[in-house]
Protein backbone atom coordinates (compact mmCIF):
# COMPACT_ATOMS: atom_id res chain seq x y z
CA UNK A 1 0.00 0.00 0.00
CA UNK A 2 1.80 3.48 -0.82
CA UNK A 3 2.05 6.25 1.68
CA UNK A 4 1.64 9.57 0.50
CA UNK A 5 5.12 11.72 1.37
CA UNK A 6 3.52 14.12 3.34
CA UNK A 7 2.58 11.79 6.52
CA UNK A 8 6.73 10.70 6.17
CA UNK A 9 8.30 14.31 6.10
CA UNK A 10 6.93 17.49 8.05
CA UNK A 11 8.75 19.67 5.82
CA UNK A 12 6.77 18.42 2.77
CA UNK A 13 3.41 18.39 4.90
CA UNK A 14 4.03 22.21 5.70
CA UNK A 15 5.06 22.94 1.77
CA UNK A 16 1.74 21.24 1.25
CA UNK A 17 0.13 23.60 3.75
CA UNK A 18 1.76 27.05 2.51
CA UNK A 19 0.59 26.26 -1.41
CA UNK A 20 -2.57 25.86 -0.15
CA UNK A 21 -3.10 28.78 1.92
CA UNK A 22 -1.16 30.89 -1.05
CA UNK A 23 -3.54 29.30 -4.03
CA UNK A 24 -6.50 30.42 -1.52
CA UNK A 25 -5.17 33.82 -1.08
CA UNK A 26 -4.33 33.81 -5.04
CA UNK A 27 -7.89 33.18 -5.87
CA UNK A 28 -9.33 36.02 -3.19
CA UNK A 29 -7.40 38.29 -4.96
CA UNK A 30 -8.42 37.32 -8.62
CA UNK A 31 -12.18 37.97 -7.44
CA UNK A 32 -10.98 41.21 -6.11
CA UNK A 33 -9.46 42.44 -8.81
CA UNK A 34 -12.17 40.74 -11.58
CA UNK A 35 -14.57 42.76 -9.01
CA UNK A 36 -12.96 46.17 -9.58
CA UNK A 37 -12.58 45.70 -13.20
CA UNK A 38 -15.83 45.08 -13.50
CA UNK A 39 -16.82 47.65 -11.89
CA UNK A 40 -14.53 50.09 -13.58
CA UNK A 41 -15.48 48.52 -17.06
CA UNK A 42 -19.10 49.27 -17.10
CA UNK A 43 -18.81 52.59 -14.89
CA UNK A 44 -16.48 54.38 -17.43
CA UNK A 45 -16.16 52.33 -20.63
CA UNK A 46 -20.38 52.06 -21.10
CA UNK A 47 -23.32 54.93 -20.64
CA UNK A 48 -24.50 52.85 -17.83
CA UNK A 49 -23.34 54.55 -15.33
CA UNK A 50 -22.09 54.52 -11.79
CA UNK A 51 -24.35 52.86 -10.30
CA UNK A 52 -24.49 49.96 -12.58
CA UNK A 53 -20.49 49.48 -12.43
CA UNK A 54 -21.23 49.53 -8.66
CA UNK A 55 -24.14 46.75 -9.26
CA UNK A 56 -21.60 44.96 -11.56
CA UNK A 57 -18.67 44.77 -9.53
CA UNK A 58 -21.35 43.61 -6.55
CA UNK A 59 -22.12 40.62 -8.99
CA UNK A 60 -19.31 39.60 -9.97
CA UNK A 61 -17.87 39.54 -6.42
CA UNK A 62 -21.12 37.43 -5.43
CA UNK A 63 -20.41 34.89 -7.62
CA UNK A 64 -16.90 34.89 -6.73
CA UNK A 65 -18.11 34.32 -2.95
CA UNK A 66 -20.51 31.67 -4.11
CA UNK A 67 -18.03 30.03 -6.09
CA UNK A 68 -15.92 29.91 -3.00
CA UNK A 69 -18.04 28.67 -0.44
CA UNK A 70 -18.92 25.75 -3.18
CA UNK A 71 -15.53 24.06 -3.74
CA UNK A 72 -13.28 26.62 -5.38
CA UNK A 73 -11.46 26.75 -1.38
CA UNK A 74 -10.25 23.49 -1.92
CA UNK A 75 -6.81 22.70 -3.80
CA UNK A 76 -6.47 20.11 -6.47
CA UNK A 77 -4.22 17.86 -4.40
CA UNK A 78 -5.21 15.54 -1.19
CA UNK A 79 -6.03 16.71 2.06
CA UNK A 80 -3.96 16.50 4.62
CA UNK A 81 -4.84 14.02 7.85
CA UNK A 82 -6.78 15.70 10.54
CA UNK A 83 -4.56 15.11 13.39
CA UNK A 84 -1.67 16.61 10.97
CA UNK A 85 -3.48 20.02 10.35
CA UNK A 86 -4.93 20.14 13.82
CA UNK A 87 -1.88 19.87 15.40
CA UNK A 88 -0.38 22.73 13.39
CA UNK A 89 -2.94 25.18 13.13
């Protein structure tokens, strides 16, 4: 039966737990910034408006926020045991 690496080493279970927290942080600040550019798109670049850049960029973020509450969060690659990220957080 193979063991995954990360239960062997704690240096690879903590590289494991620093991608993770930087792809989370990576994709907060893609919804940010698709947010704002939104926002700034249809505010100046359209005759909407304002308020409609402001009602864009509110939408956009929503569905960033639903997107991760609903799986986005998680990283493509196994989770780590429980008593492994208990005992480190």
């Amino acid at each position: 039966m193979p063991t995954d690496r990360a239960d062997q080493d704690p240096d690879l279970a903590a590289h494991a737990r620093t991608y993770h927290r930087f792809m989370l942080g990576l994709k907060w600040i893609a919804i940010h910034t698709a947010s704002v550019l939104a926002f700034l798109i249809v505010a100046f670049a359209t005759p909407a408006g304002i308020i409609s850049g402001v009602l864009a960029g509110i939408v956009v973020f929503g569905a960033g926020i639903f997107a991760m509450t609903h799986g986005l969060a998680h990283s493509s690659e196994a989770e780590l045991p429980s008593s492994e990220s208990d005992a480190i957080a």
